[in-house]
PDB file of N, CA and C in Angstrom:
ATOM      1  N   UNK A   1     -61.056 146.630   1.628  1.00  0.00           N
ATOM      2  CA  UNK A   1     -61.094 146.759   3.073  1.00  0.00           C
ATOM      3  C   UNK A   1     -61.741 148.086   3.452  1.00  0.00           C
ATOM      4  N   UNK A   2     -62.938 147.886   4.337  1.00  0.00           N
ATOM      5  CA  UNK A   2     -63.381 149.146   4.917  1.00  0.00           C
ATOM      6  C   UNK A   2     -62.593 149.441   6.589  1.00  0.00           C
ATOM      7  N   UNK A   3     -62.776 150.597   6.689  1.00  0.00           N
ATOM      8  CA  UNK A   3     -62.539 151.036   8.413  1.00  0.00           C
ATOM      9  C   UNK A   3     -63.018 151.492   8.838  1.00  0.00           C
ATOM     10  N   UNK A   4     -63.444 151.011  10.158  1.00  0.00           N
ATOM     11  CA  UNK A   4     -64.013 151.496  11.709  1.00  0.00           C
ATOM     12  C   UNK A   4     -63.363 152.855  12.237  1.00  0.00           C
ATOM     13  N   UNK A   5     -64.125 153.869  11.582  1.00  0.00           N
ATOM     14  CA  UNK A   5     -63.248 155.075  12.096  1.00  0.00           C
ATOM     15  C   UNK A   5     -63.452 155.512  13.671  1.00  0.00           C
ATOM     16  N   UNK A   6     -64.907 154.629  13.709  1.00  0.00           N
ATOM     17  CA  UNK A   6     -65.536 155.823  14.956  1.00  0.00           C
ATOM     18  C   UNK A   6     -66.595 155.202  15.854  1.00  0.00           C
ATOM     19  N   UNK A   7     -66.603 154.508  16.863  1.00  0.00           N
ATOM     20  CA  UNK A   7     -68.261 154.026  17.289  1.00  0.00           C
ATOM     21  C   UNK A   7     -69.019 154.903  18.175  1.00  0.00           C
ATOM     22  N   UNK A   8     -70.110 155.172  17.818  1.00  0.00           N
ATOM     23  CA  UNK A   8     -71.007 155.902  18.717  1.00  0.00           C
ATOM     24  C   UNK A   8     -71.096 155.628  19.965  1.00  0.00           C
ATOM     25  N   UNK A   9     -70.569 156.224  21.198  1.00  0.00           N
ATOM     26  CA  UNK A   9     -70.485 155.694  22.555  1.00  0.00           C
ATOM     27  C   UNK A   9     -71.915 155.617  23.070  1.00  0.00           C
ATOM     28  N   UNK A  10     -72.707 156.253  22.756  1.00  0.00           N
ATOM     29  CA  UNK A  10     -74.121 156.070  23.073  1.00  0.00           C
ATOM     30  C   UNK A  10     -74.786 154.492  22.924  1.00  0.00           C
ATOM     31  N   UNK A  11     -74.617 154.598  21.402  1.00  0.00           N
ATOM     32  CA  UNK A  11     -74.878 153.439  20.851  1.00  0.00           C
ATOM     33  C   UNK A  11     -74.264 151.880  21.436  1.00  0.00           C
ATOM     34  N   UNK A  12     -73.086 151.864  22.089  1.00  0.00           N
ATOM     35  CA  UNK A  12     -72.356 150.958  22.374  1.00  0.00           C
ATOM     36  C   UNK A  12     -72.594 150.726  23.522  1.00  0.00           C
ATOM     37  N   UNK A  13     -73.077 151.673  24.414  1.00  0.00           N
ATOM     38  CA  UNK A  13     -73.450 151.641  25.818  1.00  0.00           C
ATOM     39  C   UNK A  13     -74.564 150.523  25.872  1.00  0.00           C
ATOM     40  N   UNK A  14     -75.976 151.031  24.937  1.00  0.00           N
ATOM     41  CA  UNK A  14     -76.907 150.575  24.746  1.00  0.00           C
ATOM     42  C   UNK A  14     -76.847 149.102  24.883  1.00  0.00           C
ATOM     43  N   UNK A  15     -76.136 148.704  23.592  1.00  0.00           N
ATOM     44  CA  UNK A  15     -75.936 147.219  23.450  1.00  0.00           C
ATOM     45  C   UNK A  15     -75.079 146.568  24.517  1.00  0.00           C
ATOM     46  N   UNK A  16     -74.033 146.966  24.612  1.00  0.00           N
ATOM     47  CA  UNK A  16     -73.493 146.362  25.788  1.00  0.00           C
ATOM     48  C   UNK A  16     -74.375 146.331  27.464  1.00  0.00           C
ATOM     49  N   UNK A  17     -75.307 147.173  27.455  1.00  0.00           N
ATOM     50  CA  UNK A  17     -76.199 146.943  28.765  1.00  0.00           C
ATOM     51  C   UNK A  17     -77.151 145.771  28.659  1.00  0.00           C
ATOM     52  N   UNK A  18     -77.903 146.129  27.453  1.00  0.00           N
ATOM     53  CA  UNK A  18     -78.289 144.739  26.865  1.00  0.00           C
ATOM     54  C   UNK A  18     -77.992 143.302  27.205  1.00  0.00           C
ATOM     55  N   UNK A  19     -76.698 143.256  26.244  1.00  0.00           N
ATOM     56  CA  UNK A  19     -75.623 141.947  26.842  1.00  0.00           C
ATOM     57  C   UNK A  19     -75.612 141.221  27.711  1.00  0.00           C
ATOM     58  N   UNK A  20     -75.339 142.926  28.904  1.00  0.00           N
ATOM     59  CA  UNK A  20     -74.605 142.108  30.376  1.00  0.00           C
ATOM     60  C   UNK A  20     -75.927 141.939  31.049  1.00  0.00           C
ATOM     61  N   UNK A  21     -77.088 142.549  30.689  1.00  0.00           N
ATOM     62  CA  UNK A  21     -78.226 142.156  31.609  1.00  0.00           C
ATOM     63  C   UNK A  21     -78.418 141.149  31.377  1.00  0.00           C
ATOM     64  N   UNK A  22     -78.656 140.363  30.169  1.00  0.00           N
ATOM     65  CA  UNK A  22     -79.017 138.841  30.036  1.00  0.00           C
ATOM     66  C   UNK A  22     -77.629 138.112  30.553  1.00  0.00           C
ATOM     67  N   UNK A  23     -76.916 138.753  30.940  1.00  0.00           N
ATOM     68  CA  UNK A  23     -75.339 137.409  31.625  1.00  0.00           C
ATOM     69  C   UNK A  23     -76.132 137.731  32.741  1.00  0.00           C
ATOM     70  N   UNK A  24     -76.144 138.852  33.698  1.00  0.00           N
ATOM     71  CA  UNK A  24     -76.666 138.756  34.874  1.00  0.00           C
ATOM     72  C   UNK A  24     -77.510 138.409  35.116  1.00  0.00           C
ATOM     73  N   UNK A  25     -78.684 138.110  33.980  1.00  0.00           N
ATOM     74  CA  UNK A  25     -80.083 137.165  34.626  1.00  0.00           C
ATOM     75  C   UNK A  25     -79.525 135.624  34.909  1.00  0.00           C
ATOM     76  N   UNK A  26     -78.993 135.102  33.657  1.00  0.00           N
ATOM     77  CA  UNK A  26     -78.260 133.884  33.473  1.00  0.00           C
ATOM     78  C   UNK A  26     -77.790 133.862  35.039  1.00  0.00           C
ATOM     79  N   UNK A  27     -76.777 134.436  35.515  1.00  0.00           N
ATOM     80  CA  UNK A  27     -75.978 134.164  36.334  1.00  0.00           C
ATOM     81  C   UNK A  27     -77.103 134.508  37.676  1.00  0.00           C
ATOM     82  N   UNK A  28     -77.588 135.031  37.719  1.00  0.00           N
ATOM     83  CA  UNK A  28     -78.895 135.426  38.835  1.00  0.00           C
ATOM     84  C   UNK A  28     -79.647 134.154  39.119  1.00  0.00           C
ATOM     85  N   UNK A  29     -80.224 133.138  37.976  1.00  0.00           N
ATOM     86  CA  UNK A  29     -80.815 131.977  37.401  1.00  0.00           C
ATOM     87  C   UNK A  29     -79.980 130.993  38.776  1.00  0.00           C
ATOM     88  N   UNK A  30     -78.096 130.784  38.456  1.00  0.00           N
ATOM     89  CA  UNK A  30     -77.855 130.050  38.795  1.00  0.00           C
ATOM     90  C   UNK A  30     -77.159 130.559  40.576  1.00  0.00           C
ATOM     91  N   UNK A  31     -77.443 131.491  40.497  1.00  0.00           N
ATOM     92  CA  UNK A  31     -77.198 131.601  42.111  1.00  0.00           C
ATOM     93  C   UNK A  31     -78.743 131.431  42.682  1.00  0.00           C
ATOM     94  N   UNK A  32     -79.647 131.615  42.116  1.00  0.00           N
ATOM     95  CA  UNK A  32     -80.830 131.184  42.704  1.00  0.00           C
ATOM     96  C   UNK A  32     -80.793 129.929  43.104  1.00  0.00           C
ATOM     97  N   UNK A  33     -80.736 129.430  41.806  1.00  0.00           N
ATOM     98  CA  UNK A  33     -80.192 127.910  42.086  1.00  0.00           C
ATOM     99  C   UNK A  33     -79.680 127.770  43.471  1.00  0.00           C
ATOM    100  N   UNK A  34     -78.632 128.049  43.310  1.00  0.00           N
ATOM    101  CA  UNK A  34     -77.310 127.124  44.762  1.00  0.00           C
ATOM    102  C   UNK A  34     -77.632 127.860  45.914  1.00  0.00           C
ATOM    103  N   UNK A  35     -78.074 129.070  46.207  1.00  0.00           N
ATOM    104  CA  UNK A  35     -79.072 129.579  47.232  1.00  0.00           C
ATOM    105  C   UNK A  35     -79.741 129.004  47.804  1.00  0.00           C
ATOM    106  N   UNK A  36     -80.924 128.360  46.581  1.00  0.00           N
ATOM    107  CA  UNK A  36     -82.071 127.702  47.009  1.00  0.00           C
ATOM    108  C   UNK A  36     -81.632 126.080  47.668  1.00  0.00           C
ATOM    109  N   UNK A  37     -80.413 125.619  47.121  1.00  0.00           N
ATOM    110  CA  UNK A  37     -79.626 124.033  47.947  1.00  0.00           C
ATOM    111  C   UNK A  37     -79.165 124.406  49.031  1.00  0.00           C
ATOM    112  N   UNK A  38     -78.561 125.855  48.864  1.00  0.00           N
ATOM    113  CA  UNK A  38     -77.649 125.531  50.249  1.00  0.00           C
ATOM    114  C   UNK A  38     -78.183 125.836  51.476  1.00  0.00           C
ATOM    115  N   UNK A  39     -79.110 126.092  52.212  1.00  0.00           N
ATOM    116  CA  UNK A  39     -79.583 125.658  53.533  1.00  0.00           C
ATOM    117  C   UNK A  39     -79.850 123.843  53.497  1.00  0.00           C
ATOM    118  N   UNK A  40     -79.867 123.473  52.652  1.00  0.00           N
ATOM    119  CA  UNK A  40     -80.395 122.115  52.774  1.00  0.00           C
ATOM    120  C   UNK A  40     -79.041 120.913  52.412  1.00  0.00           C
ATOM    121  N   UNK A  41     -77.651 121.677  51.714  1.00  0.00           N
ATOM    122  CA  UNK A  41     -76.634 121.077  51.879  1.00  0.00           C
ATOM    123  C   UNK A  41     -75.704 121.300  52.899  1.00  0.00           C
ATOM    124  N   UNK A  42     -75.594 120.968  53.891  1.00  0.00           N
ATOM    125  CA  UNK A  42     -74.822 121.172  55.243  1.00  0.00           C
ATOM    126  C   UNK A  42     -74.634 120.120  55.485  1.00  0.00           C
ATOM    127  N   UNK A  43     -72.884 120.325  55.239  1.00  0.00           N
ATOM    128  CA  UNK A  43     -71.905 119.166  56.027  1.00  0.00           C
ATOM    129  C   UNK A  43     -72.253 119.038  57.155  1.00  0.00           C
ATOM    130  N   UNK A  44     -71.323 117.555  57.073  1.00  0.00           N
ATOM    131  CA  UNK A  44     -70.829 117.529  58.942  1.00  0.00           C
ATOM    132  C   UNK A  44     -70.377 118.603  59.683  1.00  0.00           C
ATOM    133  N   UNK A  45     -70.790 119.149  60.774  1.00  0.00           N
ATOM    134  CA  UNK A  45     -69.838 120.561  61.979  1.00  0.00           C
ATOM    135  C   UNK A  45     -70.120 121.689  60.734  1.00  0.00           C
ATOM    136  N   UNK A  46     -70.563 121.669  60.411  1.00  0.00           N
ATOM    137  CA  UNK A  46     -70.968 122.859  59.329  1.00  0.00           C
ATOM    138  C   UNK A  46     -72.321 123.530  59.767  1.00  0.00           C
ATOM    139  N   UNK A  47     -72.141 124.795  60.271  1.00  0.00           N
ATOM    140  CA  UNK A  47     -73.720 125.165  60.358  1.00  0.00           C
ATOM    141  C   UNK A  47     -74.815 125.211  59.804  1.00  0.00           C
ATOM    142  N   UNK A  48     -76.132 125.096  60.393  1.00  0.00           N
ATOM    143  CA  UNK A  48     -77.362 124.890  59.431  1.00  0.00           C
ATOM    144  C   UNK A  48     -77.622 126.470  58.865  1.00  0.00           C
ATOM    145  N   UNK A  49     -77.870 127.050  57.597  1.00  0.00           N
ATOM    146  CA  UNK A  49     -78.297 128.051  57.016  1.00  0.00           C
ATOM    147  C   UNK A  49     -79.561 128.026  57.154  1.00  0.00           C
ATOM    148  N   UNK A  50     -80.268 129.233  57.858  1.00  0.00           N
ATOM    149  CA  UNK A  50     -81.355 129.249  57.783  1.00  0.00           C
ATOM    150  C   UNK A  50     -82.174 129.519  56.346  1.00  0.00           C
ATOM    151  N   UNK A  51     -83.508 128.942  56.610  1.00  0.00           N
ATOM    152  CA  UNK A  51     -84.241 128.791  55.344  1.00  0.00           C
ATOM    153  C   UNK A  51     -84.631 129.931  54.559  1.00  0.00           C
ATOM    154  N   UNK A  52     -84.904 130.722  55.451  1.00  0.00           N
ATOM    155  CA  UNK A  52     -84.707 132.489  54.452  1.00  0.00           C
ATOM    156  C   UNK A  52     -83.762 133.030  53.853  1.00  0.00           C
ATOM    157  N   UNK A  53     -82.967 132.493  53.932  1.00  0.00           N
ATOM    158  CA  UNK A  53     -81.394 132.856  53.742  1.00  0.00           C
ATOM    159  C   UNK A  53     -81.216 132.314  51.813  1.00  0.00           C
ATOM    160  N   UNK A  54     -81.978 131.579  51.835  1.00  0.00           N
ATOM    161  CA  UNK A  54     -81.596 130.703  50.255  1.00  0.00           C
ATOM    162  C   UNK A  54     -82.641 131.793  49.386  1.00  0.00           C
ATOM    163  N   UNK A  55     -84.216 131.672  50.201  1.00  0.00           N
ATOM    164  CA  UNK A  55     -85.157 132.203  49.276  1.00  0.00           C
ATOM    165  C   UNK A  55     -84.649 134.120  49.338  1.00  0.00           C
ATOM    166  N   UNK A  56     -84.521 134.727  50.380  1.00  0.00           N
ATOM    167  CA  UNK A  56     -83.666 136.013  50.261  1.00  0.00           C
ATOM    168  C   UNK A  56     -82.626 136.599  48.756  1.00  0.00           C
ATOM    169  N   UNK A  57     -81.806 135.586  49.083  1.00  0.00           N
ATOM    170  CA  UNK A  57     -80.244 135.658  48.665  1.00  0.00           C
ATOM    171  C   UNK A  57     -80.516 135.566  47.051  1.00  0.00           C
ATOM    172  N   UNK A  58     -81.433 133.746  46.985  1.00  0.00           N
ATOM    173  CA  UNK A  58     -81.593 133.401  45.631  1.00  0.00           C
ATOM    174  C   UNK A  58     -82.691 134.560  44.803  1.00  0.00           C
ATOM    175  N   UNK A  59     -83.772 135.223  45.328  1.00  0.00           N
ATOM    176  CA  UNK A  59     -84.924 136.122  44.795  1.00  0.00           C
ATOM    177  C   UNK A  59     -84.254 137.205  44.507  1.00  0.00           C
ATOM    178  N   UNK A  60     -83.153 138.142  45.634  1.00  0.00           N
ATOM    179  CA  UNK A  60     -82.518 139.099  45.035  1.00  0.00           C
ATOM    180  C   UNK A  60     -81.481 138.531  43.765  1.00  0.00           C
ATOM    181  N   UNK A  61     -80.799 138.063  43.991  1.00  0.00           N
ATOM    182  CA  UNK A  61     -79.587 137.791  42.982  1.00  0.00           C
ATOM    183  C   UNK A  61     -80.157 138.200  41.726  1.00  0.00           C
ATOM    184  N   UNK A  62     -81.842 136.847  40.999  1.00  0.00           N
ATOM    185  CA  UNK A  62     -82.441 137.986  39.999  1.00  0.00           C
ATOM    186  C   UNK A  62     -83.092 139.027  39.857  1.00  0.00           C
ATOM    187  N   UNK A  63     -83.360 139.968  40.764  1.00  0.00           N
ATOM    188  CA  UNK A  63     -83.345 141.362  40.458  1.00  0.00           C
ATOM    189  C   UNK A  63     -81.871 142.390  40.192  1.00  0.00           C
ATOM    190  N   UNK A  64     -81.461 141.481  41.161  1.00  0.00           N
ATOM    191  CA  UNK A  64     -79.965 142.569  42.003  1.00  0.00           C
ATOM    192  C   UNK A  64     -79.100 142.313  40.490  1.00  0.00           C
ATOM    193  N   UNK A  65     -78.653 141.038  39.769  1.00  0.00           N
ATOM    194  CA  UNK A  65     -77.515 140.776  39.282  1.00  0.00           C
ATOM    195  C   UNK A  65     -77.751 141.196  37.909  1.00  0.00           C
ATOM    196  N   UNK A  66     -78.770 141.556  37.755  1.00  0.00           N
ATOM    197  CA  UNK A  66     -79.191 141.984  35.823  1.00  0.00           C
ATOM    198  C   UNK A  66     -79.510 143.351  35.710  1.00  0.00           C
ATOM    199  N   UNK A  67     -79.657 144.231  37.041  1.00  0.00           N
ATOM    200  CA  UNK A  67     -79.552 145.760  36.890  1.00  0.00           C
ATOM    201  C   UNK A  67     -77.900 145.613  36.926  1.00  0.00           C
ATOM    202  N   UNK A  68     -76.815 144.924  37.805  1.00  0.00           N
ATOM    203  CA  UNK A  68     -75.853 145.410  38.335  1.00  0.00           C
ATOM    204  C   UNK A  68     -74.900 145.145  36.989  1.00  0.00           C
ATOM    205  N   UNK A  69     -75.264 143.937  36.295  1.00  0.00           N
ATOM    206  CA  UNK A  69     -73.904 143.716  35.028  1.00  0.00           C
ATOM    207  C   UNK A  69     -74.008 144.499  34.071  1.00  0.00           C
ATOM    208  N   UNK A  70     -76.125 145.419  34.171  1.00  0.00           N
ATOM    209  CA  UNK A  70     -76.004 146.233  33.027  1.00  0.00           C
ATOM    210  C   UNK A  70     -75.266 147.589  32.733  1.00  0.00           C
ATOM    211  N   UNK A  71     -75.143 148.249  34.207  1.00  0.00           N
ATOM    212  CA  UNK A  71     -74.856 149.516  34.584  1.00  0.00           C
ATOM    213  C   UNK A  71     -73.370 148.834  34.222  1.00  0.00           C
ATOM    214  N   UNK A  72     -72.595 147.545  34.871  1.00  0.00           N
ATOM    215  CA  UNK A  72     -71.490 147.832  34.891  1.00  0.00           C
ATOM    216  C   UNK A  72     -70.830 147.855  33.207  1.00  0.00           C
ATOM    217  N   UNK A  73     -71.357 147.002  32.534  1.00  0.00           N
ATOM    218  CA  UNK A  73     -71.568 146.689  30.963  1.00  0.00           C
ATOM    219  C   UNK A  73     -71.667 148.210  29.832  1.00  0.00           C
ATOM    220  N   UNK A  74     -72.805 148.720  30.422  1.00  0.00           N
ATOM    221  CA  UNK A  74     -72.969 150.407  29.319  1.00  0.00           C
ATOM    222  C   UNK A  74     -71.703 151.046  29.806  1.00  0.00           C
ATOM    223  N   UNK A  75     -71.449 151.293  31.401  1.00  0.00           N
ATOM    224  CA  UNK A  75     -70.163 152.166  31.719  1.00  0.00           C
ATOM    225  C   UNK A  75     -68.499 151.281  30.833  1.00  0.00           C
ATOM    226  N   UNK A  76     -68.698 150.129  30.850  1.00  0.00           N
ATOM    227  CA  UNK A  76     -67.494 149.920  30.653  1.00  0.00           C
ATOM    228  C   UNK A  76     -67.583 149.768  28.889  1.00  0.00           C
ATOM    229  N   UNK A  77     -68.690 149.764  28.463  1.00  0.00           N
ATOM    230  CA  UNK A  77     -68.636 149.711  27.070  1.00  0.00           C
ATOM    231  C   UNK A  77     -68.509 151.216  26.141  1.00  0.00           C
ATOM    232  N   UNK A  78     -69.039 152.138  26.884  1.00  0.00           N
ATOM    233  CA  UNK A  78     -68.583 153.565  26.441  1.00  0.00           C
ATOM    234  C   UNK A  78     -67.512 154.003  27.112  1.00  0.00           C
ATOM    235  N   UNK A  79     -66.862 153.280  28.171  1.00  0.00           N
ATOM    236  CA  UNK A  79     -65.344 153.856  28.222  1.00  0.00           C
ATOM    237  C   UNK A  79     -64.522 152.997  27.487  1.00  0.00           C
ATOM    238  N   UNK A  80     -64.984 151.797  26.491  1.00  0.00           N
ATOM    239  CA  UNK A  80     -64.350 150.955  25.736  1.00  0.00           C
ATOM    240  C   UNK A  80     -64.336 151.673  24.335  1.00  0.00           C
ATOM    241  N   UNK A  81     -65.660 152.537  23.979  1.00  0.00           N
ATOM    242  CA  UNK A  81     -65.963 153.119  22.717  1.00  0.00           C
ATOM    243  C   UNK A  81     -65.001 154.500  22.743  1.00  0.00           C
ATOM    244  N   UNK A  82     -65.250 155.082  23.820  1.00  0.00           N
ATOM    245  CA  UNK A  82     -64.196 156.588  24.174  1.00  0.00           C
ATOM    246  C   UNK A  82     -62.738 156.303  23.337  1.00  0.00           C
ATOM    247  N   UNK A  83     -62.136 155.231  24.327  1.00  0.00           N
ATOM    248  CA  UNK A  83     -60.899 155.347  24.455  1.00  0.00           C
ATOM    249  C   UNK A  83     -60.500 154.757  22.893  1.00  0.00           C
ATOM    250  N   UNK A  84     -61.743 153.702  22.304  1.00  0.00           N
ATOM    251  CA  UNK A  84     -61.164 153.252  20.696  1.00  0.00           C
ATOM    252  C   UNK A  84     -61.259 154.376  19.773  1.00  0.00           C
ATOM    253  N   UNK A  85     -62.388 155.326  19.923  1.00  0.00           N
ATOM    254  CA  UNK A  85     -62.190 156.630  19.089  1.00  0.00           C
ATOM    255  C   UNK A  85     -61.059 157.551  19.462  1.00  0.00           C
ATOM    256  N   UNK A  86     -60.461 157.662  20.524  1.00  0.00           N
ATOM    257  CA  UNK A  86     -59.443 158.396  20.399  1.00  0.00           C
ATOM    258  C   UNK A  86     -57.891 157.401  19.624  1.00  0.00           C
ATOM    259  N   UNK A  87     -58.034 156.345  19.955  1.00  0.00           N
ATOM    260  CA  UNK A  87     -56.528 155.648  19.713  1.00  0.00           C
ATOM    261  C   UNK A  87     -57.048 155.690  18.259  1.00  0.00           C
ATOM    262  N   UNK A  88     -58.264 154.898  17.406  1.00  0.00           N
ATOM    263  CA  UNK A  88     -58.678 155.112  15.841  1.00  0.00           C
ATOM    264  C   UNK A  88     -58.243 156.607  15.074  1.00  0.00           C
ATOM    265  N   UNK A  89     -58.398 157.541  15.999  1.00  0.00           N
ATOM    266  CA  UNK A  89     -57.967 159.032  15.457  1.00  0.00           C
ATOM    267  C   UNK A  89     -56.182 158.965  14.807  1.00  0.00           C
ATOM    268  N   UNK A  90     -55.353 158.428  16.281  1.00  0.00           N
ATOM    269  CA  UNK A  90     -54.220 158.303  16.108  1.00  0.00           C
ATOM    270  C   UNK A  90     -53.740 157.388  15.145  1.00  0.00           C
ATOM    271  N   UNK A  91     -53.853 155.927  15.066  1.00  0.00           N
ATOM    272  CA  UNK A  91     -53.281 154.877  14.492  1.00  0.00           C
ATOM    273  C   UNK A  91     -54.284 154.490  13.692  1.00  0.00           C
ATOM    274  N   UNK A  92     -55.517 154.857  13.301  1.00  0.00           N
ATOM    275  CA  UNK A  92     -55.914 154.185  12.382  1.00  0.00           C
ATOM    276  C   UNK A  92     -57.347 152.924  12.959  1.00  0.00           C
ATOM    277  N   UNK A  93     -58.582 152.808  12.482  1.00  0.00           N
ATOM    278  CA  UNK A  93     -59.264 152.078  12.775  1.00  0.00           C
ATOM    279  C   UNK A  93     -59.128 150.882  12.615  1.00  0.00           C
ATOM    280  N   UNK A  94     -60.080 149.682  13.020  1.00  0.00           N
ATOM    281  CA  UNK A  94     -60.046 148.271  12.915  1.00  0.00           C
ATOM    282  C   UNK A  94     -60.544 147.933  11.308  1.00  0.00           C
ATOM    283  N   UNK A  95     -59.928 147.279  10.401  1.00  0.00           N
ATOM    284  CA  UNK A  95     -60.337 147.088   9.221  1.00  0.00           C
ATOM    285  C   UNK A  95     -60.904 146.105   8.882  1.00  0.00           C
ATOM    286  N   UNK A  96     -61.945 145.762   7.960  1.00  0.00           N
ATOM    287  CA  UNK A  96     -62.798 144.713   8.139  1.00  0.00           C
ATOM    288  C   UNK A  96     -63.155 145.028   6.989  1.00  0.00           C
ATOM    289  N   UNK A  97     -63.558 143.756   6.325  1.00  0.00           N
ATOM    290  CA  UNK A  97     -63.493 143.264   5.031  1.00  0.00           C
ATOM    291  C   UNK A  97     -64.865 143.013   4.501  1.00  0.00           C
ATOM    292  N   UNK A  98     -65.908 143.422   3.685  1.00  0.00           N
ATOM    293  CA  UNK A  98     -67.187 143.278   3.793  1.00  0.00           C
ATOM    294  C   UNK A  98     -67.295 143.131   2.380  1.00  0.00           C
ATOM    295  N   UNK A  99     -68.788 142.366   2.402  1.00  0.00           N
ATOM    296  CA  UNK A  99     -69.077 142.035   0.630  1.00  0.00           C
ATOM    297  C   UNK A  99     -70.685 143.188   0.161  1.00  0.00           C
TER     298      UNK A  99
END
């Protein structure tokens, strides 16, 4: 058994921005999507959405949603790396078994 004494918070930031930018394109993808339906799905007594409103909403989402999961992704992945190097100091790292 080896142990995870220590992860580079730099390093972890990196990848985890990575990550969450491709969830936020993904997820950018599908609000474009339902953006782009919903002026054109309106119930009964339901107001009409105007037509800028889909191409607006849906065009930002992929810019807006793959900067926003990355920033939130590096911050929360080096305060994920911080806080495992300090508790690894105390109790001991994650052990993992390698050939």
């Amino acid at each position: 058994m080896r142990e995870v004494k220590r992860f580079e918070a730099l390093s972890v930031m990196k990848i985890a921005a990575i990550g969450y930018a491709v969830l936020g394109l993904l997820e950018g993808v599908i609000f474009s999507i339902v953006f782009s339906i919903a002026p054109f799905a309106a119930t009964l007594g339901a107001p009409k959405l105007p037509r800028f409103f889909g191409l607006m909403f849906g065009g930002l989402s992929i810019i807006f949603l793959p900067i926003f999961f990355a920033v939130a992704g590096a911050i929360g992945g080096g305060l994920s790396a911080a806080i495992y190097n300090v508790a690894a100091r105390y109790i001991g790292g994650i052990q993992v078994e390698v050939e």
